[in-house]
Every structure is written in structure tokens, then in C-alpha cells.
PDB file of N, CA and C in Angstrom:
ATOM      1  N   UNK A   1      30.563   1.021 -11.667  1.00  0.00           N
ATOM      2  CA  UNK A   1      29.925  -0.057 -10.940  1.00  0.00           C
ATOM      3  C   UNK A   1      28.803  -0.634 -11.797  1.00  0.00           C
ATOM      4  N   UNK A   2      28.860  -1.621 -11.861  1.00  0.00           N
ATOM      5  CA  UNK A   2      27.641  -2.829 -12.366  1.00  0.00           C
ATOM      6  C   UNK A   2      26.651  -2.969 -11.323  1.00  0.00           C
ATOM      7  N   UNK A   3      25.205  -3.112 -12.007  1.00  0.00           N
ATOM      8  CA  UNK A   3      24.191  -3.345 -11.704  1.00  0.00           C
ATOM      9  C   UNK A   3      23.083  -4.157 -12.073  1.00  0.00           C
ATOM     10  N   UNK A   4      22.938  -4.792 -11.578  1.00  0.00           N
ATOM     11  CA  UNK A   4      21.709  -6.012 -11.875  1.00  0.00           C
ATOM     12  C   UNK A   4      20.633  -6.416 -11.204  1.00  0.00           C
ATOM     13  N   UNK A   5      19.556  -5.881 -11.819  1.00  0.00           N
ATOM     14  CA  UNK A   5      17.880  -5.556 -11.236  1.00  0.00           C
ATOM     15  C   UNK A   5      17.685  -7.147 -11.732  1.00  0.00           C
ATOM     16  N   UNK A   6      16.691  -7.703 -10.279  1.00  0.00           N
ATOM     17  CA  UNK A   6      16.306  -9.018 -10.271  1.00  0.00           C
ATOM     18  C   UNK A   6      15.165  -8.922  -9.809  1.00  0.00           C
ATOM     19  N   UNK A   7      13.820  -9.509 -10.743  1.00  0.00           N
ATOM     20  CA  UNK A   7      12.679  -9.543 -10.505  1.00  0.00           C
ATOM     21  C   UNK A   7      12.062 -10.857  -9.964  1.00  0.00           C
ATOM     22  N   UNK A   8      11.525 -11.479  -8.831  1.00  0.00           N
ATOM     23  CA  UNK A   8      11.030 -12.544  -8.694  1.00  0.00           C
ATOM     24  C   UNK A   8       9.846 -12.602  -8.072  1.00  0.00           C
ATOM     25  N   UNK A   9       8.424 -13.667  -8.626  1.00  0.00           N
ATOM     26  CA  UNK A   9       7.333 -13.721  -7.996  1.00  0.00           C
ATOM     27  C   UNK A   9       7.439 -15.062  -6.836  1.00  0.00           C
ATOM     28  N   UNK A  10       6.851 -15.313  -6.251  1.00  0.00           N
ATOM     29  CA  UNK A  10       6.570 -16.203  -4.924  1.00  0.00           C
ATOM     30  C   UNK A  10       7.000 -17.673  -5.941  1.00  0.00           C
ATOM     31  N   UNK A  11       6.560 -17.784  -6.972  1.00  0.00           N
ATOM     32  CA  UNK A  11       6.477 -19.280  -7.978  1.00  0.00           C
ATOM     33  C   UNK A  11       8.280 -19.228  -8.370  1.00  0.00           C
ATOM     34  N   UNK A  12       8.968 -18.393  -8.618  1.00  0.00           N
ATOM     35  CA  UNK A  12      10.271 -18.242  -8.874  1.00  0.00           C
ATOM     36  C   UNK A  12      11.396 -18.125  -7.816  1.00  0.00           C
ATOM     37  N   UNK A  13      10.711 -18.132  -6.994  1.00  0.00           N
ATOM     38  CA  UNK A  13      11.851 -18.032  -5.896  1.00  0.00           C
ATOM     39  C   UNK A  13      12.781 -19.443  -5.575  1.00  0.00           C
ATOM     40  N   UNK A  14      13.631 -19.269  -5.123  1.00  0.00           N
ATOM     41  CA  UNK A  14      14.424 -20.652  -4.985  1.00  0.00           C
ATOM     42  C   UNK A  14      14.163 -21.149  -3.448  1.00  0.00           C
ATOM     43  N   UNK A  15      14.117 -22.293  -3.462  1.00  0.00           N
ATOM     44  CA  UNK A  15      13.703 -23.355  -2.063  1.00  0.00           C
ATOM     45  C   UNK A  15      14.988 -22.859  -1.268  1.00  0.00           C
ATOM     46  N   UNK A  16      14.885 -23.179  -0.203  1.00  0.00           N
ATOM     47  CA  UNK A  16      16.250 -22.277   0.550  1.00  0.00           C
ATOM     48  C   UNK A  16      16.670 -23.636   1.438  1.00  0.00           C
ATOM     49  N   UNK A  17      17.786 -22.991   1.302  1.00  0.00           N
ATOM     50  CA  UNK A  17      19.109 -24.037   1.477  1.00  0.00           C
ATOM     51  C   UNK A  17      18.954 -24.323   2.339  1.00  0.00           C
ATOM     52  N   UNK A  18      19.484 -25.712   3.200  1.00  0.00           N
ATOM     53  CA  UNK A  18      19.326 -25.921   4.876  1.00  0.00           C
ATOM     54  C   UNK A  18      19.923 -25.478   5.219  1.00  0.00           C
ATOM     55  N   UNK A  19      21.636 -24.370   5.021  1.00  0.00           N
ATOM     56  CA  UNK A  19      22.003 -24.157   5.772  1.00  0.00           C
ATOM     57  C   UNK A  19      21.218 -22.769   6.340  1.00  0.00           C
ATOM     58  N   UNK A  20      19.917 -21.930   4.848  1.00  0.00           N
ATOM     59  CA  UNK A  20      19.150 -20.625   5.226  1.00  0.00           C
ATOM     60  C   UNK A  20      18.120 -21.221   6.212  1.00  0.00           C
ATOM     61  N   UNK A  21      17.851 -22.204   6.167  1.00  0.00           N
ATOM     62  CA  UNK A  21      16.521 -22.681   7.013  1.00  0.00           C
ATOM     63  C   UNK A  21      17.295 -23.322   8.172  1.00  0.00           C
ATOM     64  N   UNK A  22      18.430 -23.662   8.662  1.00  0.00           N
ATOM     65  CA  UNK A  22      18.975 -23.649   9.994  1.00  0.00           C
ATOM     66  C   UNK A  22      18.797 -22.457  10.339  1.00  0.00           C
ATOM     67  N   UNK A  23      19.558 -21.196  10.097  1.00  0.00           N
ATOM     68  CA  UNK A  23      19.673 -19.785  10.211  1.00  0.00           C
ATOM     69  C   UNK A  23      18.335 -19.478  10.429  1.00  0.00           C
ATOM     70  N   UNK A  24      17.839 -19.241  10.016  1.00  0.00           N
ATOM     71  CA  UNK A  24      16.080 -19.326  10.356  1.00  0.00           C
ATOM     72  C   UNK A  24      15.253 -20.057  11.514  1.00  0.00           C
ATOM     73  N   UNK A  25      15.872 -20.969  11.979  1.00  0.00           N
ATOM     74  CA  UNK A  25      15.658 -21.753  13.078  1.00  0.00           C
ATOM     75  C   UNK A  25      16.234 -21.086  14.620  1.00  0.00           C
ATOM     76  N   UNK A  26      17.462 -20.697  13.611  1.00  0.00           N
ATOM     77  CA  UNK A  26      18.317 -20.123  14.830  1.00  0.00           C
ATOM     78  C   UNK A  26      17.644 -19.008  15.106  1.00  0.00           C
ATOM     79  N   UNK A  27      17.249 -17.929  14.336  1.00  0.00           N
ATOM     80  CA  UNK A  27      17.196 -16.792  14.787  1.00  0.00           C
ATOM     81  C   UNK A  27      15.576 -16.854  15.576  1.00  0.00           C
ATOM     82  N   UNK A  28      14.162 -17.643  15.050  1.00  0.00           N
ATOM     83  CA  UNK A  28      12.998 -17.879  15.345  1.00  0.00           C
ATOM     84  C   UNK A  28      13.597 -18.381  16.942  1.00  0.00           C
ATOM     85  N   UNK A  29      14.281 -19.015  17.697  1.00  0.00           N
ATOM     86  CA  UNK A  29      14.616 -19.579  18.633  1.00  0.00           C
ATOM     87  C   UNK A  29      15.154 -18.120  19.670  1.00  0.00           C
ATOM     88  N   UNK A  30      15.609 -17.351  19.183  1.00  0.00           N
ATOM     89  CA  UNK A  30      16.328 -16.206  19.633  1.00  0.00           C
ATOM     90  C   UNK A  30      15.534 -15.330  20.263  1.00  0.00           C
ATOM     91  N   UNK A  31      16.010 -14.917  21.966  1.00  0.00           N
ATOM     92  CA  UNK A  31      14.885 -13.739  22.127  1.00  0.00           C
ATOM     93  C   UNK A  31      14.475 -12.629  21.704  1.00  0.00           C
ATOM     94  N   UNK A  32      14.416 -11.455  21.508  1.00  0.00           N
ATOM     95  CA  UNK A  32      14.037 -10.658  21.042  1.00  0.00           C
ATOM     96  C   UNK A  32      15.010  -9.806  21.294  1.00  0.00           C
ATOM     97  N   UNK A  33      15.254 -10.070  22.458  1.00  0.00           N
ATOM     98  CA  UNK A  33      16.341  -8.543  22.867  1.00  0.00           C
ATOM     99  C   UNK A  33      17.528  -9.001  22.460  1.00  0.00           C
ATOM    100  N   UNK A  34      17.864 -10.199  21.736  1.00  0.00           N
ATOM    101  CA  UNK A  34      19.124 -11.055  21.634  1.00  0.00           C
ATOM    102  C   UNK A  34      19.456 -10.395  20.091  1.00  0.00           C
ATOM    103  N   UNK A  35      18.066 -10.036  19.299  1.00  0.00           N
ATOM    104  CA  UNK A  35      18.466 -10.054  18.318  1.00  0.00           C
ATOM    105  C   UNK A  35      18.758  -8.642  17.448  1.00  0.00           C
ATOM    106  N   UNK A  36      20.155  -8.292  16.712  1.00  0.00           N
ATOM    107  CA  UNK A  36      20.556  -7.075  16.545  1.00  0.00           C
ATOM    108  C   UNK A  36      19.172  -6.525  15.252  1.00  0.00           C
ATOM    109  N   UNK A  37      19.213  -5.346  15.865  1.00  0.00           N
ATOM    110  CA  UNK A  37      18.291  -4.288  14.983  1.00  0.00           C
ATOM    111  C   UNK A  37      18.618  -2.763  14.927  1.00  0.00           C
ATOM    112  N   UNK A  38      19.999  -2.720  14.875  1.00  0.00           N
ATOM    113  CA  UNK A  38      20.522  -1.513  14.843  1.00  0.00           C
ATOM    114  C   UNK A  38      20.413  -0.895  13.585  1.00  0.00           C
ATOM    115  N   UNK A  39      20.517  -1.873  12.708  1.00  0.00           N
ATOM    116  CA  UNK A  39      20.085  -1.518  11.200  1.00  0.00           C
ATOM    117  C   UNK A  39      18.428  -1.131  10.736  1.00  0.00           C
ATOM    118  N   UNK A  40      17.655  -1.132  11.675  1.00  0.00           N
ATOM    119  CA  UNK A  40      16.545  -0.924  11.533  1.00  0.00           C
ATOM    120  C   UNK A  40      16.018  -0.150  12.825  1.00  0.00           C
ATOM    121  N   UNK A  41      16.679   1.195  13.387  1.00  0.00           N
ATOM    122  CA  UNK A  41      16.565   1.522  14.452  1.00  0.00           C
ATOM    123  C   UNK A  41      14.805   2.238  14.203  1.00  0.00           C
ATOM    124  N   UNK A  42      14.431   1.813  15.847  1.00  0.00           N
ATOM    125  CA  UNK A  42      12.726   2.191  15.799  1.00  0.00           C
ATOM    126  C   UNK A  42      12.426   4.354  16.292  1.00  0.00           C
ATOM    127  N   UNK A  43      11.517   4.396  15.589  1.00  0.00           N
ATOM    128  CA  UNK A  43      10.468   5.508  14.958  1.00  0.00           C
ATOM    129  C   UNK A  43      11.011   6.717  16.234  1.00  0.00           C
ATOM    130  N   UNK A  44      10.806   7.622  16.338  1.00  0.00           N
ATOM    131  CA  UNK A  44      10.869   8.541  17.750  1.00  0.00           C
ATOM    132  C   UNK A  44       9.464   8.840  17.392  1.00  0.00           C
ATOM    133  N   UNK A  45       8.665   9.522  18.918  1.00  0.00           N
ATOM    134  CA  UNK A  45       7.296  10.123  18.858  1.00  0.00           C
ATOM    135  C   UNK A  45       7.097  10.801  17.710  1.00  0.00           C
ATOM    136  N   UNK A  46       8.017  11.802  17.307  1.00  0.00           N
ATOM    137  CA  UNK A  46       7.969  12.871  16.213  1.00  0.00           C
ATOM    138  C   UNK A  46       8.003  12.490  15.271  1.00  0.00           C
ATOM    139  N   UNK A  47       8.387  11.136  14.538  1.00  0.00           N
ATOM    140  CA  UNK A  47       8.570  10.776  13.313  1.00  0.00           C
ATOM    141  C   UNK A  47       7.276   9.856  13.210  1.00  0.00           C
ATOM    142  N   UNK A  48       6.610   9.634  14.189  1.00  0.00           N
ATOM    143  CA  UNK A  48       5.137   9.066  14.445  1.00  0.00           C
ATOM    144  C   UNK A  48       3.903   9.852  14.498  1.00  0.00           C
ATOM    145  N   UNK A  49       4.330  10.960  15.052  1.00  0.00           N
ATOM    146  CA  UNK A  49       3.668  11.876  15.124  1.00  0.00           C
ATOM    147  C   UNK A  49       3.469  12.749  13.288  1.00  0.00           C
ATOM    148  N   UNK A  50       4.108  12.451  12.708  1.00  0.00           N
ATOM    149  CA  UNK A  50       3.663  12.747  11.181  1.00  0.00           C
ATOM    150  C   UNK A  50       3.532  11.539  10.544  1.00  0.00           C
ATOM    151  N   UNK A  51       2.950  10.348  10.811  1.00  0.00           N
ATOM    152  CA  UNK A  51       2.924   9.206  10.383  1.00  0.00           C
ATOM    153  C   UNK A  51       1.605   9.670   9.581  1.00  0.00           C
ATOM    154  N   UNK A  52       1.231   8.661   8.492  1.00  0.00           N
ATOM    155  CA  UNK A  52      -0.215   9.270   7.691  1.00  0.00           C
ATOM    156  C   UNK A  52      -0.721   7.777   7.828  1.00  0.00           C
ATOM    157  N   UNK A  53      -1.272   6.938   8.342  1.00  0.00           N
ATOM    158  CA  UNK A  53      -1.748   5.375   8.626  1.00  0.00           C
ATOM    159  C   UNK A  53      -2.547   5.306   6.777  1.00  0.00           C
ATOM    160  N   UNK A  54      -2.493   3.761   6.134  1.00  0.00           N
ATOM    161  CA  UNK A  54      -2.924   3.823   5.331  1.00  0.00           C
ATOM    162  C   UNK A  54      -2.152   4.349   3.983  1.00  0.00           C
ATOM    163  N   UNK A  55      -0.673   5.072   4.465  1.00  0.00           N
ATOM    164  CA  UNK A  55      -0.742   6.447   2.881  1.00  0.00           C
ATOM    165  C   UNK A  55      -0.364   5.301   1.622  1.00  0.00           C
ATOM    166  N   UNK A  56       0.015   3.795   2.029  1.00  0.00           N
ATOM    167  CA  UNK A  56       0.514   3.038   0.855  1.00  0.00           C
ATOM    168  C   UNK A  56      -0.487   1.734   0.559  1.00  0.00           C
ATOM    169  N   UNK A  57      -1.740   2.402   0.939  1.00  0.00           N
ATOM    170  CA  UNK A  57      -2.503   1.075   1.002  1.00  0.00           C
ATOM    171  C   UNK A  57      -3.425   0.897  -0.347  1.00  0.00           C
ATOM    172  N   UNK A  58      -3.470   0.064  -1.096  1.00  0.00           N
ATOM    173  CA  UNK A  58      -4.288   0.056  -2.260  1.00  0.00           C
ATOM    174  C   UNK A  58      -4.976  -0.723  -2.549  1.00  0.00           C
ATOM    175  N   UNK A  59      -6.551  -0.553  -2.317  1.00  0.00           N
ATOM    176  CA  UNK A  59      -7.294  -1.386  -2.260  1.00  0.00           C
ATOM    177  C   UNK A  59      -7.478  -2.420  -3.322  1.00  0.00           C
ATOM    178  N   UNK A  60      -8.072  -3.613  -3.541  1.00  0.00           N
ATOM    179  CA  UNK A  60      -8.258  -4.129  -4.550  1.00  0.00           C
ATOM    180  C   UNK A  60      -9.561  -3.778  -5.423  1.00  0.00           C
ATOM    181  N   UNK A  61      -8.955  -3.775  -6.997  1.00  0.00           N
ATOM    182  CA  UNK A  61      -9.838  -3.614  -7.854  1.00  0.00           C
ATOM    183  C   UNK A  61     -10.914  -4.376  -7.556  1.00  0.00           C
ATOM    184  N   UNK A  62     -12.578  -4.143  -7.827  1.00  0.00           N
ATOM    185  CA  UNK A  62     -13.521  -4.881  -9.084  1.00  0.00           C
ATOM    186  C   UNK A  62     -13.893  -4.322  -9.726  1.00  0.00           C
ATOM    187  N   UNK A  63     -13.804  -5.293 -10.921  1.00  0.00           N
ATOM    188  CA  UNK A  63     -14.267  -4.697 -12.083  1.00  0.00           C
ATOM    189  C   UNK A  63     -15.854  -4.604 -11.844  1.00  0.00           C
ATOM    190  N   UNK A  64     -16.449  -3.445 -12.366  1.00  0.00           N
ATOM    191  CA  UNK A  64     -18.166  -3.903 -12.444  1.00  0.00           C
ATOM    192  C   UNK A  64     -18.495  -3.005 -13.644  1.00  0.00           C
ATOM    193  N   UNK A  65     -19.692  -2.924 -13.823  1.00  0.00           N
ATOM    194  CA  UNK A  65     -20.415  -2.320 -14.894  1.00  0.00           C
ATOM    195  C   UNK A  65     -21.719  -1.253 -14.181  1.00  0.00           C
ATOM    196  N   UNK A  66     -21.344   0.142 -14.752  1.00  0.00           N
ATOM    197  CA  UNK A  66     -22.065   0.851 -14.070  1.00  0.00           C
ATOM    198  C   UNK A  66     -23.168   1.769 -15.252  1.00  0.00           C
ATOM    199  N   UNK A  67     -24.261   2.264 -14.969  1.00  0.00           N
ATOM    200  CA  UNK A  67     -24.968   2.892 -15.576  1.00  0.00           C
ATOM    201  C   UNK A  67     -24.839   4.546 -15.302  1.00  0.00           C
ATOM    202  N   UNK A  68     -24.525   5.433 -15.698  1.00  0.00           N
ATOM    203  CA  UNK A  68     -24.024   6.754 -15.673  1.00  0.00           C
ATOM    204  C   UNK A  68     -24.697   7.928 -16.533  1.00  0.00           C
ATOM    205  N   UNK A  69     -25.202   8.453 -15.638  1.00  0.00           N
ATOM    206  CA  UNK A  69     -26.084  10.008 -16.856  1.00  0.00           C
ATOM    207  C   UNK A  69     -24.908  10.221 -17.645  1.00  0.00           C
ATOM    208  N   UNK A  70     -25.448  10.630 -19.261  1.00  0.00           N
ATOM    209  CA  UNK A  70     -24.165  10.661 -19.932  1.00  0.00           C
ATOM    210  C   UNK A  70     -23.860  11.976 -19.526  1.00  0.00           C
ATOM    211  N   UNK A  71     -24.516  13.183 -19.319  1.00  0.00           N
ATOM    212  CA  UNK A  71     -23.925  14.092 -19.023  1.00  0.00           C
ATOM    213  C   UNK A  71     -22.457  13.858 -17.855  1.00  0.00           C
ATOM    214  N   UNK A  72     -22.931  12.935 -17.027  1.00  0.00           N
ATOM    215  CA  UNK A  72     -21.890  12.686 -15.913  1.00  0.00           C
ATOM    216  C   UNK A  72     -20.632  12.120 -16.170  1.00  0.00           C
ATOM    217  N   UNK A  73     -21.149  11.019 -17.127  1.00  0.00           N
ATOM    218  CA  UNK A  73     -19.705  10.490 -18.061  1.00  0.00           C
ATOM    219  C   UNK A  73     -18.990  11.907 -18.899  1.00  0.00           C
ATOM    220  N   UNK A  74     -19.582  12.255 -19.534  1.00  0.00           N
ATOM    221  CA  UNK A  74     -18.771  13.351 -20.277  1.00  0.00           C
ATOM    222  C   UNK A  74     -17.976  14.181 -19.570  1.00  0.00           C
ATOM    223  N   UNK A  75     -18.528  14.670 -18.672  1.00  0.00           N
ATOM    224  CA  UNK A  75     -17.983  15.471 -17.412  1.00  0.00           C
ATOM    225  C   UNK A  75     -16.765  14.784 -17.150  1.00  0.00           C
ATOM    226  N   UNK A  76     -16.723  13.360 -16.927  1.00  0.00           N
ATOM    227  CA  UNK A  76     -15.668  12.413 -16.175  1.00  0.00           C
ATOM    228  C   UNK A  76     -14.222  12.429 -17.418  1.00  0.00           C
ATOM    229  N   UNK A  77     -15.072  12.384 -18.698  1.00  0.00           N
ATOM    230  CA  UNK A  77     -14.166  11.844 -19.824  1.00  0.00           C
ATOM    231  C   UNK A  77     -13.598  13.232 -20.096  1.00  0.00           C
ATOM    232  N   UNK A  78     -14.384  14.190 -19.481  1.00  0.00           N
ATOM    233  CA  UNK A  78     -13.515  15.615 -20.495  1.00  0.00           C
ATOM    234  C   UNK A  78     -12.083  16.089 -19.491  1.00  0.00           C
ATOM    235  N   UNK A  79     -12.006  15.642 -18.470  1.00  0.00           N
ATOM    236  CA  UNK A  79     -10.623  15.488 -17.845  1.00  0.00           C
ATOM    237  C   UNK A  79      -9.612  14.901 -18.241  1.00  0.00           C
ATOM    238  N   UNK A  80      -9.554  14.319 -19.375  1.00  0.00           N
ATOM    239  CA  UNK A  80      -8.729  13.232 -19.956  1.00  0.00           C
ATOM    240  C   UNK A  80      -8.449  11.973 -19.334  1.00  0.00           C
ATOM    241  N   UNK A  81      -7.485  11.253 -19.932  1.00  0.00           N
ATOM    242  CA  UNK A  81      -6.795   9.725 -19.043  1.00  0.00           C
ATOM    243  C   UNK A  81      -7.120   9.743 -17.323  1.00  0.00           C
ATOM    244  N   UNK A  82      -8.032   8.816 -17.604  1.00  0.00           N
ATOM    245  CA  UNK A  82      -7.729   8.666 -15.960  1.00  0.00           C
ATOM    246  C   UNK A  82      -9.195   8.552 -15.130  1.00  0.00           C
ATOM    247  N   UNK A  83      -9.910   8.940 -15.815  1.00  0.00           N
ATOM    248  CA  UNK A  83     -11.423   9.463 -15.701  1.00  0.00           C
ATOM    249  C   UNK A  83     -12.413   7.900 -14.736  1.00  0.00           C
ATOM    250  N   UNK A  84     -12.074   7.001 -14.916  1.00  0.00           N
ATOM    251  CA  UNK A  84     -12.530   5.613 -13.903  1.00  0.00           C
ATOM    252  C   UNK A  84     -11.419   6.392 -12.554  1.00  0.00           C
ATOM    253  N   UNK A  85     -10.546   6.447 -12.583  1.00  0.00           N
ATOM    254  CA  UNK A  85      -9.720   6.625 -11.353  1.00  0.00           C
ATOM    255  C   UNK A  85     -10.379   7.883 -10.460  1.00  0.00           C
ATOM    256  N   UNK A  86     -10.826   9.003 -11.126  1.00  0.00           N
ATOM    257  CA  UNK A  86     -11.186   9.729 -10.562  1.00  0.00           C
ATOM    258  C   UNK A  86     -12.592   9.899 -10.218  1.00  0.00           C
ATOM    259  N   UNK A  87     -13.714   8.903 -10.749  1.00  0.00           N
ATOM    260  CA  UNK A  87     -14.963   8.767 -10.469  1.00  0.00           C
ATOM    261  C   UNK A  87     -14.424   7.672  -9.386  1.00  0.00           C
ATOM    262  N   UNK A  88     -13.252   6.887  -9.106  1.00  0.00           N
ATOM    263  CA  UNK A  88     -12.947   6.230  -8.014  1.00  0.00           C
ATOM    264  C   UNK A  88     -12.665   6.941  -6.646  1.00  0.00           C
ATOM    265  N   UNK A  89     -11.898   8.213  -7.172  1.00  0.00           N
ATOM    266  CA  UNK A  89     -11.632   9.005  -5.927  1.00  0.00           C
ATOM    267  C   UNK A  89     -12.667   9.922  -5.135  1.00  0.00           C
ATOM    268  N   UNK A  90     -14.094  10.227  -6.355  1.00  0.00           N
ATOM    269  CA  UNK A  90     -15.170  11.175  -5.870  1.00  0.00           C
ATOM    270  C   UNK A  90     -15.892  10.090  -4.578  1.00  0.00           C
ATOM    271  N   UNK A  91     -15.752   8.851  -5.191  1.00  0.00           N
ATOM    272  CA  UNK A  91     -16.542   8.027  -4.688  1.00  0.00           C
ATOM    273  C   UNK A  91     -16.300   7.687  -3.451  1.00  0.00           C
ATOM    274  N   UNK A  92     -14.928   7.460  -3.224  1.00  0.00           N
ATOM    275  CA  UNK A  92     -14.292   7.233  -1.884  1.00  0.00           C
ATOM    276  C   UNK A  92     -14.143   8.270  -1.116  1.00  0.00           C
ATOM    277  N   UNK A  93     -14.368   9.607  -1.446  1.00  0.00           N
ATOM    278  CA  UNK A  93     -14.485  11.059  -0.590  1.00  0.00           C
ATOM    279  C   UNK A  93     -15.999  10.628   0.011  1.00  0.00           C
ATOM    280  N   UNK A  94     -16.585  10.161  -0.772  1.00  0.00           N
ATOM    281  CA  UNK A  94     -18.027  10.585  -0.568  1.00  0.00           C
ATOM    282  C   UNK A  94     -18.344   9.460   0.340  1.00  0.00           C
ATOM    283  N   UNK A  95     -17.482   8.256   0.269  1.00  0.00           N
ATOM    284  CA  UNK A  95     -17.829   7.617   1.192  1.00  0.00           C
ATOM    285  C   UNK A  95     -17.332   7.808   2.697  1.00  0.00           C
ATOM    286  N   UNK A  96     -16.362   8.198   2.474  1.00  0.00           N
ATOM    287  CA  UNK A  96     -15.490   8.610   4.144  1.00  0.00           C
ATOM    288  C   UNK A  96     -16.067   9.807   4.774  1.00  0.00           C
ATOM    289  N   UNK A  97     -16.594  10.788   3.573  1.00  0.00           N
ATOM    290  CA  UNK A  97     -17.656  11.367   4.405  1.00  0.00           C
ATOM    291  C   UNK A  97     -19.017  11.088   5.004  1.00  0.00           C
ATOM    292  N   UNK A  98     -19.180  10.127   4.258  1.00  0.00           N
ATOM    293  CA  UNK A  98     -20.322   9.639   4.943  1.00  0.00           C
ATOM    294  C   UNK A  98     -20.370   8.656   6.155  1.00  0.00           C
ATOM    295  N   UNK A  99     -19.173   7.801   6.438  1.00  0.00           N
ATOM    296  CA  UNK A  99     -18.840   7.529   7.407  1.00  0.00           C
ATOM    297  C   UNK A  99     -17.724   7.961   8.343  1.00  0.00           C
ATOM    298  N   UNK A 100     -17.408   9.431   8.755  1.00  0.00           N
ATOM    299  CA  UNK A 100     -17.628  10.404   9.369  1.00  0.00           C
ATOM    300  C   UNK A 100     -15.842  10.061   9.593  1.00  0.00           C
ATOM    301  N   UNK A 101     -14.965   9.818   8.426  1.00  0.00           N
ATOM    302  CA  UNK A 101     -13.506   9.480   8.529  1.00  0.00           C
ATOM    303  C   UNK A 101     -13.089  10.927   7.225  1.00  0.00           C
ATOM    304  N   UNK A 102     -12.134  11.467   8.478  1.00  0.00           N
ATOM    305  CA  UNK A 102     -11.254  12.586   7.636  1.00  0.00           C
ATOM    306  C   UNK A 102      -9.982  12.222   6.856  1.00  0.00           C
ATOM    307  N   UNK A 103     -10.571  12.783   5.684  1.00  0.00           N
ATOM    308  CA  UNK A 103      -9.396  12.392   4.433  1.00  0.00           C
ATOM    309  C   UNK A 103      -8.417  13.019   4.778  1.00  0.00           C
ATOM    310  N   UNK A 104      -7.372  13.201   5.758  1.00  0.00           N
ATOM    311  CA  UNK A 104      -6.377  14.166   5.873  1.00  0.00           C
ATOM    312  C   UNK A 104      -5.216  14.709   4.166  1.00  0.00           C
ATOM    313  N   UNK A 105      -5.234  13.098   3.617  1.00  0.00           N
ATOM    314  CA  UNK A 105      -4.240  13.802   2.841  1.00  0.00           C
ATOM    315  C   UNK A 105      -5.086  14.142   1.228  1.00  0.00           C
ATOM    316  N   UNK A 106      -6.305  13.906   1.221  1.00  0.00           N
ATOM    317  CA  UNK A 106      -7.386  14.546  -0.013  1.00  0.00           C
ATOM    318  C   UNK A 106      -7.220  13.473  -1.517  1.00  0.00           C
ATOM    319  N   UNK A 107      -6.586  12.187  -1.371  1.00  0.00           N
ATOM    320  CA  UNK A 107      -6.234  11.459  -2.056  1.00  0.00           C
ATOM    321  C   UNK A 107      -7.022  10.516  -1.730  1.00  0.00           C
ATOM    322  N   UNK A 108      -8.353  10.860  -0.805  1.00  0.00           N
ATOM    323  CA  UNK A 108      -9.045   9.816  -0.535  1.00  0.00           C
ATOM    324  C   UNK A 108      -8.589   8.211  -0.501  1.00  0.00           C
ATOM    325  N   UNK A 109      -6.893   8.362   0.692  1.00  0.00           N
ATOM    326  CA  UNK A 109      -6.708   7.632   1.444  1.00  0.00           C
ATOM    327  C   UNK A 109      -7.574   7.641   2.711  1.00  0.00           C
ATOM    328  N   UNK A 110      -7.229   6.541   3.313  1.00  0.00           N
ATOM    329  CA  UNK A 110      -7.427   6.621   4.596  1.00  0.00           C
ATOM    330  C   UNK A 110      -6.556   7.174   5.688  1.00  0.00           C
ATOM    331  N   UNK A 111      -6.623   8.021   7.012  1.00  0.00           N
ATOM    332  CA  UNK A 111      -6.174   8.551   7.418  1.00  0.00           C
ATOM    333  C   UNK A 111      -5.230   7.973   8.460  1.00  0.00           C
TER     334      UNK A 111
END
């Protein structure tokens, strides 16, 4: 079997056909209960009940410029690659503890 990975941003996408934007009309017009979702059957309590809210959420970068005891940088840099990411993650523990939100999964997501 052949395979062909297709990458597109919002600027590349193709204008959609009238007959996709009838179809689109049609279905926006459609009640809710009219419309099939068997292919997307919904959650049971239990599969909600281990839900983790947040686990794919990624905040947006800024860049800034920070001043750092070098001892503290060294500390950061002697962990190898990665060392901004993880003065990112002390930071966000330290903030959810301080506003009184449990890190359940220690990846200093949100819970």
C-alpha cells in the first residue's frame, strides 16, 4: 500500500467547492439528533473519570531576558539540553503551588 503525508497551513488550503459549502449548509441546518455520530461515539463516566483536563495544552512562548545567580544557571546547565525548559517547569510548579492548583500529573500541567 502507498502512502502520502500532506501537510497544509490555513494560507494553503484550497477554497471549497460549492458543492462542500452546500454540504455545509446542509448539515449547519440539521438538528442535532438528525445528525450521524456513530463514528465518534461519546465518553462513558469511566473514561471521564480518568480524563487529565489540560494534559495537551501548551502555553505560548515569551521570549524574555532574565538575570540568574550564576550558581543557579550552572545548576540549570549541568542537566544538559533542555535547561530553559526545565527552569520553565520549576517555575510553573512553583506557581500552581502558589495558587493552591494540584499538579496531578508533575509535568506541571494543569490538572
Amino acid at each position: 500500500m502507498n502512502t502520502k503525508s500532506v501537510s497544509l497551513t490555513l494560507k494553503d488550503l484550497p477554497e471549497p467547492t460549492p458543492e462542500r459549502l452546500n454540504a455545509l449548509k446542509q448539515l449547519e441546518a440539521m438538528p442535532d439528533d438528525r445528525i450521524d455520530t456513530s463514528d465518534a461515539p461519546e465518553l462513558t463516566e469511566a473514561q471521564w473519570a480518568k480524563a487529565i483536563r489540560g494534559r495537551f495544552y501548551r502555553p505560548v512562548k515569551q521570549q524574555v531576558t532574565a538575570r540568574l545567580d550564576a550558581d543557579v544557571l550552572a545548576w540549570l546547565k549541568a542537566g544538559g539540553r533542555g535547561y530553559q525548559t526545565r527552569m520553565n517547569a520549576i517555575l510553573r510548579r512553583a506557581m500552581l503551588k502558589e495558587a493552591g492548583i494540584n499538579d496531578r500529573d508533575g509535568a506541571g500541567n494543569l490538572p
